[in-house]
N, C-alpha and C. Protein backbone atom coordinates (compact mmCIF):
# COMPACT_ATOMS: atom_id res chain seq x y z
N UNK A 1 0.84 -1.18 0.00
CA UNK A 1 0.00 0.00 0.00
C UNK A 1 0.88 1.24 0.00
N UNK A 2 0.27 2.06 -0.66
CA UNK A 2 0.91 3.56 -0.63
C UNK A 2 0.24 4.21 0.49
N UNK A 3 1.59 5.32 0.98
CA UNK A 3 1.25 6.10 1.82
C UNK A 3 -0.20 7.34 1.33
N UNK A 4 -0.62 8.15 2.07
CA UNK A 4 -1.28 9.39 1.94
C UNK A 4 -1.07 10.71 1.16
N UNK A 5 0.42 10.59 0.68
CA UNK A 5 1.27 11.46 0.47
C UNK A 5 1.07 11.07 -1.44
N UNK A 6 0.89 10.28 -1.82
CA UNK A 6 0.31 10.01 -3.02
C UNK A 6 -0.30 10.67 -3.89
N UNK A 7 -0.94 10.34 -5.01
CA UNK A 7 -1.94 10.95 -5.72
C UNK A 7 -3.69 10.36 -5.80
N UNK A 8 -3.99 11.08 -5.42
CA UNK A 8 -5.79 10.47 -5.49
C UNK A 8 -6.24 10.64 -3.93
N UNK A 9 -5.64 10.93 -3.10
CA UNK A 9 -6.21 10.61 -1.50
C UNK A 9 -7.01 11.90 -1.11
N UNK A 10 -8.10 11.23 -0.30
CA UNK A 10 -9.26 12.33 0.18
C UNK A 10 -9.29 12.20 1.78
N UNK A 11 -9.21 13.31 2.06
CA UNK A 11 -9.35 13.60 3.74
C UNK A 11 -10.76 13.24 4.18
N UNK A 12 -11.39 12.09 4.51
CA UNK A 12 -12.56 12.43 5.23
C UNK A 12 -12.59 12.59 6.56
N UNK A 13 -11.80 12.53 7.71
CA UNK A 13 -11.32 13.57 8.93
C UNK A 13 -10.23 13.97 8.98
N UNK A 14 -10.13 15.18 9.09
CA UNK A 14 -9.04 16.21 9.61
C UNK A 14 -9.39 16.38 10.99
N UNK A 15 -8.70 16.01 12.42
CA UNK A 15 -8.91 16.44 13.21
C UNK A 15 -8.68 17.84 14.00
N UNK A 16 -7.70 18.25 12.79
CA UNK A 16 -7.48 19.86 12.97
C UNK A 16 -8.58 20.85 12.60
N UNK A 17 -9.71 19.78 11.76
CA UNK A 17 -11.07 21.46 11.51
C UNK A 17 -12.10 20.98 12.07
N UNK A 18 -12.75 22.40 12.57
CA UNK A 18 -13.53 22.16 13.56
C UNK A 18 -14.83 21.40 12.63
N UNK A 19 -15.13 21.78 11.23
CA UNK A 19 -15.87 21.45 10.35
C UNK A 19 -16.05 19.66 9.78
N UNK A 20 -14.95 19.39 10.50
CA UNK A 20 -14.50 17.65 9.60
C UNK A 20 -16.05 17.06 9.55
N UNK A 21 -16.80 16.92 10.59
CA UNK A 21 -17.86 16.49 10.83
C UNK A 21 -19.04 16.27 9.91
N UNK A 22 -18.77 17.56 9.12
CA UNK A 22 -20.13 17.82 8.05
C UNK A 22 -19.98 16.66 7.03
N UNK A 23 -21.19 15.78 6.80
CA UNK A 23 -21.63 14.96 5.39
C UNK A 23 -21.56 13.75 6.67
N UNK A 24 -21.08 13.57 7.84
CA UNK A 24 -20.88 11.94 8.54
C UNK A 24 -22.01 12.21 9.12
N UNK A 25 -22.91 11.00 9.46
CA UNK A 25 -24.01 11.04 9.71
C UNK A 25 -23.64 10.23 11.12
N UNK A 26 -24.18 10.61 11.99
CA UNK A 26 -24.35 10.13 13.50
C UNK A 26 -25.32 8.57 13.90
N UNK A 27 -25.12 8.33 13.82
CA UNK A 27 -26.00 6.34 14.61
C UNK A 27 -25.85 5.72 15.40
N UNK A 28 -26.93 6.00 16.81
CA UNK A 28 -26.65 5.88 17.75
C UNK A 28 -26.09 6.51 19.12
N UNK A 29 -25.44 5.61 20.02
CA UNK A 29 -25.05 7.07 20.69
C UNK A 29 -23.89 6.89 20.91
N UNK A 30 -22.72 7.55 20.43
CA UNK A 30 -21.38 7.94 20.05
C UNK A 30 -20.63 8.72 21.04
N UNK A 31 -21.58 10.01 21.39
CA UNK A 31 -20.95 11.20 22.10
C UNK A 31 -19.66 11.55 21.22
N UNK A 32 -19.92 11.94 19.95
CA UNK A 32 -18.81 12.42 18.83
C UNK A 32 -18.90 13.55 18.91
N UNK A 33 -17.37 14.22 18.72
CA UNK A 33 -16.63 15.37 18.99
C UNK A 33 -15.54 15.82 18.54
N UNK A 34 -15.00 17.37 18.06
CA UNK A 34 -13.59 17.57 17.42
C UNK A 34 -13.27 18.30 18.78
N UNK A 35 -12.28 17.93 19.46
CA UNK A 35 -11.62 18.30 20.10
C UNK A 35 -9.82 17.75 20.33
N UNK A 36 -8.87 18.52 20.76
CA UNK A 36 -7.55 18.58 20.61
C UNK A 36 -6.72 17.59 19.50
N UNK A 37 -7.43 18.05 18.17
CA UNK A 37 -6.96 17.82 17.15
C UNK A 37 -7.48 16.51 16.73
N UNK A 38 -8.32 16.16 16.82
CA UNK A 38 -8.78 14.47 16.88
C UNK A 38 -10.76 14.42 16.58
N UNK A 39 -11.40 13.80 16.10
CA UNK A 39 -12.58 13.16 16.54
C UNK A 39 -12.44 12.22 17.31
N UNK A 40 -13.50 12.58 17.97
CA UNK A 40 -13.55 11.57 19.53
C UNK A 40 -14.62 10.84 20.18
N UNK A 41 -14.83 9.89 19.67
CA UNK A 41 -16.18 9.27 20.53
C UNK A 41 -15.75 8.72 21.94
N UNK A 42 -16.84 9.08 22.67
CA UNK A 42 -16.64 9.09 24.07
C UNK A 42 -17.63 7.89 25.37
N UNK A 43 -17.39 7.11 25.62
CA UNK A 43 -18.31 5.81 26.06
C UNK A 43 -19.43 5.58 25.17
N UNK A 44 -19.07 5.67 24.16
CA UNK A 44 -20.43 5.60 23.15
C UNK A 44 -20.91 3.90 23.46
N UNK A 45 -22.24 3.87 22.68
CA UNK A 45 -23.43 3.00 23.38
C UNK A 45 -23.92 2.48 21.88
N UNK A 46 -23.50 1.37 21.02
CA UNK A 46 -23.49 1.15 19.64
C UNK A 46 -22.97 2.18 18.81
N UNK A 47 -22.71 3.56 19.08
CA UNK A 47 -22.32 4.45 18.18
C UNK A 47 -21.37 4.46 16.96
N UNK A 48 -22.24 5.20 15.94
CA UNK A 48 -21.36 5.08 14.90
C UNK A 48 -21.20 6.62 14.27
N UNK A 49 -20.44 7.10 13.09
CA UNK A 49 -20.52 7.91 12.60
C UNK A 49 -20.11 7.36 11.08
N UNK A 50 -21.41 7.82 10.36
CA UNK A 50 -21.26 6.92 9.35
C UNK A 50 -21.00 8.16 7.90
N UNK A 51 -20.31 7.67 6.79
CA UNK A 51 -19.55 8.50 5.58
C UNK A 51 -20.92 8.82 4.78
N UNK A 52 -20.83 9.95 3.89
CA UNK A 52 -21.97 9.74 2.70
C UNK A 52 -21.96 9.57 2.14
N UNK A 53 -20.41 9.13 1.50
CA UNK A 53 -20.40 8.39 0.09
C UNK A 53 -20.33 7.14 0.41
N UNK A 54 -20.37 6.25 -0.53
CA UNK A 54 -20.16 4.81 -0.68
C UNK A 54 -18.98 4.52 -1.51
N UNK A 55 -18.18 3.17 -0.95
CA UNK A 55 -16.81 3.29 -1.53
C UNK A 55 -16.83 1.82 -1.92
N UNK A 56 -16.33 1.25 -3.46
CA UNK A 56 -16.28 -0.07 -3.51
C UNK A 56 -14.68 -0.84 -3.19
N UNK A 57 -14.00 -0.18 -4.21
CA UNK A 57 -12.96 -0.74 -4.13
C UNK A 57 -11.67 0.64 -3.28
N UNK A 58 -11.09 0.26 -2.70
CA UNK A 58 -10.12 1.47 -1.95
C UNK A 58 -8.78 1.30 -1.56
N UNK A 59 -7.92 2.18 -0.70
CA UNK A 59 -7.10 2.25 0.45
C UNK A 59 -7.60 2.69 1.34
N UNK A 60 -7.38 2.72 2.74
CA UNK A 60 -8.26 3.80 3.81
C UNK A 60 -6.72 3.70 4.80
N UNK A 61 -6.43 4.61 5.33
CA UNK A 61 -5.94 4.78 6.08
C UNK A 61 -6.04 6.00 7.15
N UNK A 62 -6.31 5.04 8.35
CA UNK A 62 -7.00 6.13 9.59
C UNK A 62 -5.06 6.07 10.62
N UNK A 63 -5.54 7.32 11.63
CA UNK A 63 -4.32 7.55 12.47
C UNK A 63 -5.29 7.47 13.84
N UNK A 64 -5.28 6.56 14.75
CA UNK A 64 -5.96 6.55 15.72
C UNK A 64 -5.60 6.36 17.22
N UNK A 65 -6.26 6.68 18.39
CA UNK A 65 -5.76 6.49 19.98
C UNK A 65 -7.36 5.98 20.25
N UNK A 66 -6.37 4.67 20.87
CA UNK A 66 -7.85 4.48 21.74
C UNK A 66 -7.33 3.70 23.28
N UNK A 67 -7.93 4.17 24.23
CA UNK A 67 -7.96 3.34 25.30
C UNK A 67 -7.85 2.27 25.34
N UNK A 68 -7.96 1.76 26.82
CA UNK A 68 -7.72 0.03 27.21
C UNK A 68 -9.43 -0.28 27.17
N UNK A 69 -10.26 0.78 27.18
CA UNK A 69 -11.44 0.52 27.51
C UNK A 69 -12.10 0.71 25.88
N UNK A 70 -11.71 0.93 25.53
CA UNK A 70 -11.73 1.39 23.66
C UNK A 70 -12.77 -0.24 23.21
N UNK A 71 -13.70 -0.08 22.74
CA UNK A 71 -14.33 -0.91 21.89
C UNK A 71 -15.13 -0.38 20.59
N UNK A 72 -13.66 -0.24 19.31
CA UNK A 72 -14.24 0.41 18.20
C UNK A 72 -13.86 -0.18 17.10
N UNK A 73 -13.96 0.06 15.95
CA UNK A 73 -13.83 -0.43 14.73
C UNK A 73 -14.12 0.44 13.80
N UNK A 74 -13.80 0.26 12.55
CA UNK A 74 -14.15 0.64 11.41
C UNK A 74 -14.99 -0.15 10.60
N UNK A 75 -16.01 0.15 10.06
CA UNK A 75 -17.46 -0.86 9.41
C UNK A 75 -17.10 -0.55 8.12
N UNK A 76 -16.98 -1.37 7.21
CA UNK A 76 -16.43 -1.08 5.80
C UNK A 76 -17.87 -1.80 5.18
N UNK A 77 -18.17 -1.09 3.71
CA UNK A 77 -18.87 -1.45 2.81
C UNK A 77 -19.92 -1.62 3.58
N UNK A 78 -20.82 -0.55 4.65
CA UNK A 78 -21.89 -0.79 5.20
C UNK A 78 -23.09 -1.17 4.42
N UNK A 79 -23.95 -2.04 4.40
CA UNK A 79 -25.23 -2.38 3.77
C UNK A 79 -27.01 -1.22 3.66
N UNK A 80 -26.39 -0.91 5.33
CA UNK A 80 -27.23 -0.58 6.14
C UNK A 80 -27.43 0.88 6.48
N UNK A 81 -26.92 2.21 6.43
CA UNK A 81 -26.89 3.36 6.91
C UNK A 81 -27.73 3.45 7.96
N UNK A 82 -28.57 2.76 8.25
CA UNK A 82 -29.33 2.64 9.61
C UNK A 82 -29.45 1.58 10.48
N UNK A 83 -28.80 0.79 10.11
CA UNK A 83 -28.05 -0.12 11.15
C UNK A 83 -26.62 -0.64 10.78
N UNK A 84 -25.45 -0.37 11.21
CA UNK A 84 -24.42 -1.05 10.92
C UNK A 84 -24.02 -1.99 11.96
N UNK A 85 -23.68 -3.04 11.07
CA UNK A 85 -23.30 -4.41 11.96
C UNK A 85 -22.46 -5.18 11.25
N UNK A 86 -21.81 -6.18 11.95
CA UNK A 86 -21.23 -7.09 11.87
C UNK A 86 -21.37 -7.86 10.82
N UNK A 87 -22.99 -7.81 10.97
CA UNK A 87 -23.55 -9.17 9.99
C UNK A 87 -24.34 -8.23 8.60
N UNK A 88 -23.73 -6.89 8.40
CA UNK A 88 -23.91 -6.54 7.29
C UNK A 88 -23.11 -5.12 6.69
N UNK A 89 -21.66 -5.79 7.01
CA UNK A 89 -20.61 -4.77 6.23
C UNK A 89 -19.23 -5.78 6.98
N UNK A 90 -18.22 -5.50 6.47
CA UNK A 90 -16.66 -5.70 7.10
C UNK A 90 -16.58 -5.09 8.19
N UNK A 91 -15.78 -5.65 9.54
CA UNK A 91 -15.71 -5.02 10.39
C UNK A 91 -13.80 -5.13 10.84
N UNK A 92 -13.32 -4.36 11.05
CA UNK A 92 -12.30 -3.94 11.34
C UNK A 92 -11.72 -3.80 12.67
N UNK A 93 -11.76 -4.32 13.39
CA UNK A 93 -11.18 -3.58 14.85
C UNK A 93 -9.94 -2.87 15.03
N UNK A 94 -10.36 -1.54 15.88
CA UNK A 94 -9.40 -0.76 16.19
C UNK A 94 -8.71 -1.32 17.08
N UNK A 95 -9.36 -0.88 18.17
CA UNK A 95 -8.77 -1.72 19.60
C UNK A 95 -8.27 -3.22 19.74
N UNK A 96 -6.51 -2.82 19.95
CA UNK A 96 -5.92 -4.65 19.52
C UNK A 96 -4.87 -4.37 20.80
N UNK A 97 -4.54 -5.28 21.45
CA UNK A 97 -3.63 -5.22 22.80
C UNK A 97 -2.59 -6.54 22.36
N UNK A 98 -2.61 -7.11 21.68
CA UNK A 98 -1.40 -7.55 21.15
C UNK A 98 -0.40 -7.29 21.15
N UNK A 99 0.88 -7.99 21.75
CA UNK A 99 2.47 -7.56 21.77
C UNK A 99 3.24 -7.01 20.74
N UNK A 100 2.57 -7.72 19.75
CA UNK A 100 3.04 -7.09 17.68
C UNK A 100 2.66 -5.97 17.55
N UNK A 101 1.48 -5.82 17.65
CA UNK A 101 0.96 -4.54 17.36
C UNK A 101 -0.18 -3.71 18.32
N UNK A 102 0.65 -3.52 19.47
CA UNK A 102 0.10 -3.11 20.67
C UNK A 102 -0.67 -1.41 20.21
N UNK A 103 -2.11 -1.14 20.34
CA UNK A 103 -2.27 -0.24 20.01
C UNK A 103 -3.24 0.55 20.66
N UNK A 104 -2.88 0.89 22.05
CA UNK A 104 -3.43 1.09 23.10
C UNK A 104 -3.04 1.81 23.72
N UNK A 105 -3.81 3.32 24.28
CA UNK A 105 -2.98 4.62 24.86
C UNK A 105 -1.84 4.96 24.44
N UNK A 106 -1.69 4.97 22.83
CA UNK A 106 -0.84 5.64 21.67
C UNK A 106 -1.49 5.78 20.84
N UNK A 107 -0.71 6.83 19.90
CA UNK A 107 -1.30 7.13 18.30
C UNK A 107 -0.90 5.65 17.44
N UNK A 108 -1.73 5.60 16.47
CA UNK A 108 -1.19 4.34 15.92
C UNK A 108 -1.71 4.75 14.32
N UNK A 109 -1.72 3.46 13.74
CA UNK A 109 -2.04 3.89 12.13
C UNK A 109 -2.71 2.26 11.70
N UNK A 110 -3.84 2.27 10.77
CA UNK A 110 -4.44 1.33 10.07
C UNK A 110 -4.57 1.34 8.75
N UNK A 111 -4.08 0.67 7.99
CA UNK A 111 -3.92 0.90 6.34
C UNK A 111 -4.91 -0.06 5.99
N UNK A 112 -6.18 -0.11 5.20
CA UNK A 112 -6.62 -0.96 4.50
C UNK A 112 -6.72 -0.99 3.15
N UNK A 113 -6.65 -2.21 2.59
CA UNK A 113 -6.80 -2.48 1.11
C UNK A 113 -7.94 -3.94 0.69
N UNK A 114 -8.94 -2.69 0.16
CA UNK A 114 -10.40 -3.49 -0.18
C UNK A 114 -10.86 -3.57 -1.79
N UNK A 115 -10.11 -4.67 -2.18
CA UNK A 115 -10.20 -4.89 -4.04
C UNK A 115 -11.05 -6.25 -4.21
N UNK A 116 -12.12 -6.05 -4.32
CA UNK A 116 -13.21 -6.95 -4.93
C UNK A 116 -13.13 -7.79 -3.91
N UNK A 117 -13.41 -8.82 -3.84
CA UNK A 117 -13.03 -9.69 -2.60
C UNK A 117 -12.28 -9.98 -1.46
N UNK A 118 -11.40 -9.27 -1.74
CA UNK A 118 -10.29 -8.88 -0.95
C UNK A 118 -9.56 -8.15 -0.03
N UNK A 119 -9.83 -8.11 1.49
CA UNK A 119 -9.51 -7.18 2.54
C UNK A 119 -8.19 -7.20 2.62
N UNK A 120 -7.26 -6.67 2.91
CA UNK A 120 -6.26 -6.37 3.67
C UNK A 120 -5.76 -5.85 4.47
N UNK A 121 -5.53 -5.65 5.59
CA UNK A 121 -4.76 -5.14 7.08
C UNK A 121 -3.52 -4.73 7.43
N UNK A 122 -3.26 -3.77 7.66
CA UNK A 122 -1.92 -3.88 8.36
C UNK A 122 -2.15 -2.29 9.60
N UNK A 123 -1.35 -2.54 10.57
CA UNK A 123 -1.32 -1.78 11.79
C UNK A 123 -0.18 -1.61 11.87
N UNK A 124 0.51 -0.10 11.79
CA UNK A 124 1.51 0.13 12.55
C UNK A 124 2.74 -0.49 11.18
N UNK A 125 2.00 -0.20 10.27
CA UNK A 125 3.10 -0.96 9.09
C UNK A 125 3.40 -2.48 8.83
N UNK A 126 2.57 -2.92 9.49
CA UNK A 126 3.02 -4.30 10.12
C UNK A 126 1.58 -5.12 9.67
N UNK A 127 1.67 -6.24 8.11
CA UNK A 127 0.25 -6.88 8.39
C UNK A 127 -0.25 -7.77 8.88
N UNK A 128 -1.46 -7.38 9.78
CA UNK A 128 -1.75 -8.46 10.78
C UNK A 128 -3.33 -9.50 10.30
N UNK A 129 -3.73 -8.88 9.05
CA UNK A 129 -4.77 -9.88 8.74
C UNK A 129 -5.24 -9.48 6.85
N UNK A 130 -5.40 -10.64 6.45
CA UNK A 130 -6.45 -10.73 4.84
C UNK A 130 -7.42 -11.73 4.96
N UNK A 131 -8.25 -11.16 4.04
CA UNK A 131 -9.04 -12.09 4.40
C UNK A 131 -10.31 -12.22 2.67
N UNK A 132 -10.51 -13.05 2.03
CA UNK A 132 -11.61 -13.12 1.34
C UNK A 132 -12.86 -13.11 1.25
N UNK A 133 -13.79 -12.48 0.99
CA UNK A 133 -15.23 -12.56 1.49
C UNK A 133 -15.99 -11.96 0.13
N UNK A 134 -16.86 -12.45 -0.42
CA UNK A 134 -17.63 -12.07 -1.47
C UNK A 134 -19.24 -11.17 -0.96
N UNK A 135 -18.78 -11.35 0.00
CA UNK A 135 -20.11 -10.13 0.82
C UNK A 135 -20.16 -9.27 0.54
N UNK A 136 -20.62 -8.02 0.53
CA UNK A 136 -20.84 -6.43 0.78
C UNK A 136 -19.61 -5.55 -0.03
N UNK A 137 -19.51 -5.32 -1.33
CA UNK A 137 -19.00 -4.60 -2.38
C UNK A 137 -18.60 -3.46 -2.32
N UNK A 138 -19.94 -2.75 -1.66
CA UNK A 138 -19.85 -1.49 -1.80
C UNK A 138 -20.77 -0.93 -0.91
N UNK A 139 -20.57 0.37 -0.33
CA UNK A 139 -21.61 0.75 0.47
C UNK A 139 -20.28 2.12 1.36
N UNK A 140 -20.81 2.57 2.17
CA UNK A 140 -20.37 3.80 3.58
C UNK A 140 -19.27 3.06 4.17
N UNK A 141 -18.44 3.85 4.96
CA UNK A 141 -17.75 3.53 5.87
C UNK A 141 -18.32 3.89 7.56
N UNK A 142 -18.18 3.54 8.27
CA UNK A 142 -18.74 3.70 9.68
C UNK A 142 -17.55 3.49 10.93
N UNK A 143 -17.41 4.75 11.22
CA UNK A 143 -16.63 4.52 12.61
C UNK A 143 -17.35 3.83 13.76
N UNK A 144 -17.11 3.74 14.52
CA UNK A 144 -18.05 3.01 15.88
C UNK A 144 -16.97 3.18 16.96
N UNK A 145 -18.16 3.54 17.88
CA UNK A 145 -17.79 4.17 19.40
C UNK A 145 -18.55 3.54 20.09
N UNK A 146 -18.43 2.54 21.16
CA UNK A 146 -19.06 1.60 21.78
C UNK A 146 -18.54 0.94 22.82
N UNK A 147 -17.54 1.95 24.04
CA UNK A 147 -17.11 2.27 24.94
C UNK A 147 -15.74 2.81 24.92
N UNK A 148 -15.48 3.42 26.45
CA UNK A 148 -14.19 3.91 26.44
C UNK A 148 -14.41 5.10 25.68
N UNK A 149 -12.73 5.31 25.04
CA UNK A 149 -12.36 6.54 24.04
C UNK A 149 -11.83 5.85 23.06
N UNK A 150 -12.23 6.87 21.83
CA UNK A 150 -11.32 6.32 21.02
C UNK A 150 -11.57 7.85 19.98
N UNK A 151 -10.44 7.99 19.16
CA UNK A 151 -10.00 9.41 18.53
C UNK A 151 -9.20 8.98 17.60
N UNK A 152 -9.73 9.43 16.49
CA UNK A 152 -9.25 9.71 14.97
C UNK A 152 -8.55 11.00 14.24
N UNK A 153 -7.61 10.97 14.33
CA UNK A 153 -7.36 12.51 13.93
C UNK A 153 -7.02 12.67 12.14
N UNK A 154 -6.55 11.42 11.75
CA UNK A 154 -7.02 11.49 10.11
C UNK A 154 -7.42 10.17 9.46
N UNK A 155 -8.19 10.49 8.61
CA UNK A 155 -8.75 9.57 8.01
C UNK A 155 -9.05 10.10 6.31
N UNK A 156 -7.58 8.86 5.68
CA UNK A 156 -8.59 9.45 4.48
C UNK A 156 -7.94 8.02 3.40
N UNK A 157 -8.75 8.36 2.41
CA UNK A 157 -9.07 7.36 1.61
C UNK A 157 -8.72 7.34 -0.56
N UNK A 158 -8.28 6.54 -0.89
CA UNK A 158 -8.02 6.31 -2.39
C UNK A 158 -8.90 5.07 -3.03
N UNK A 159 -9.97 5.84 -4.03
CA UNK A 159 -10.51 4.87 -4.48
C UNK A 159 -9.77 4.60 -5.59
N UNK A 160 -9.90 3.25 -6.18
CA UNK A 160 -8.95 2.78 -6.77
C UNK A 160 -9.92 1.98 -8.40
C-alpha cells in the first residue's frame, strides 16, 4: 500500500477542523466530537458515525488512539446506513492489545486495502490480517464508538 502522500487521497477527517464532521451522519449514541486535534467518541453505546459516500474498491488509512477501555472499529462497505453491523458490512477492529501490534494509549495507524473480494490489514506498518469474502462490495464507511475513548485525527481514503 501507498502512503497518503500520493496521488488520489481524500481527507474524510481532519482532526485539525472544527468542520471535519459535516456529510458523517451520526448512529446511535457515540458522544462524537472535534476536540484537541482528533474526533472523539466518548463511552459511546453502539455508536457510529457513518460516511456519505459509498466506496467499492479502496485504500483507507485512519491515524488513531484508543484506550484500554476502547471498543471500536471501522465498518467497511456498510449495507445498512441505519443499522451497521457485523452481519452486514466488514468489520475492522481498532482496539488490539497484542504484543506485535500493541495499540493502546498511543497514536497508531491502520492501512486498509479493499479490491473486490479482498480485505487487507496492516497496523503500525506491520500486516496483521487478509481475508476473502464475497459479501458487501460497496456501500459507507462507519466509525463506531461503543465504549471507552477512542479518537481519529485522520482519516482518508483512495478509491482505486
Amino acid at each position: 500500500m501507498l502512503g497518503p502522500s500520493g496521488r488520489g487521497w481524500t481527507t474524510l477527517i481532519d482532526g485539525s477542523d472544527p468542520g471535519t464532521l459535516a456529510g458523517w451522519s451520526p448512529l446511535g449514541v457515540g458522544r462524537w466530537s472535534v476536540a484537541g486535534g482528533a474526533v472523539q467518541g466518548l463511552q459511546g453505546r453502539a455508536g457510529f458515525l457513518v460516511s456519505a459516500d459509498s466506496y467499492t474498491d479502496f485504500e483507507l488509512r485512519a491515524e488513531f488512539w484508543a484506550d484500554a477501555a476502547a471498543d471500536s472499529g471501522l465498518f467497511l462497505r456498510c449495507q445498512d446506513r441505519r443499522r451497521v453491523a457485523a452481519d452486514n458490512s466488514h468489520e475492522v477492529e481498532i482496539a488490539d492489545w497484542r504484543p506485535d501490534t500493541l495499540a493502546v494509549d498511543r497514536w497508531s495507524t491502520l492501512e486498509i486495502s479493499a479490491r473486490g473480494e479482498r480485505i487487507a490489514i496492516a497496523r503500525n506498518g506491520r500486516k496483521v490480517a487478509e481475508r476473502r469474502d464475497q459479501r458487501f462490495r460497496s456501500g459507507p464507511i462507519a466509525l463506531q464508538s461503543a465504549g471507552g475513548t477512542i479518537r481519529v485525527r485522520k482519516l482518508q481514503i483512495r478509491t482505486l
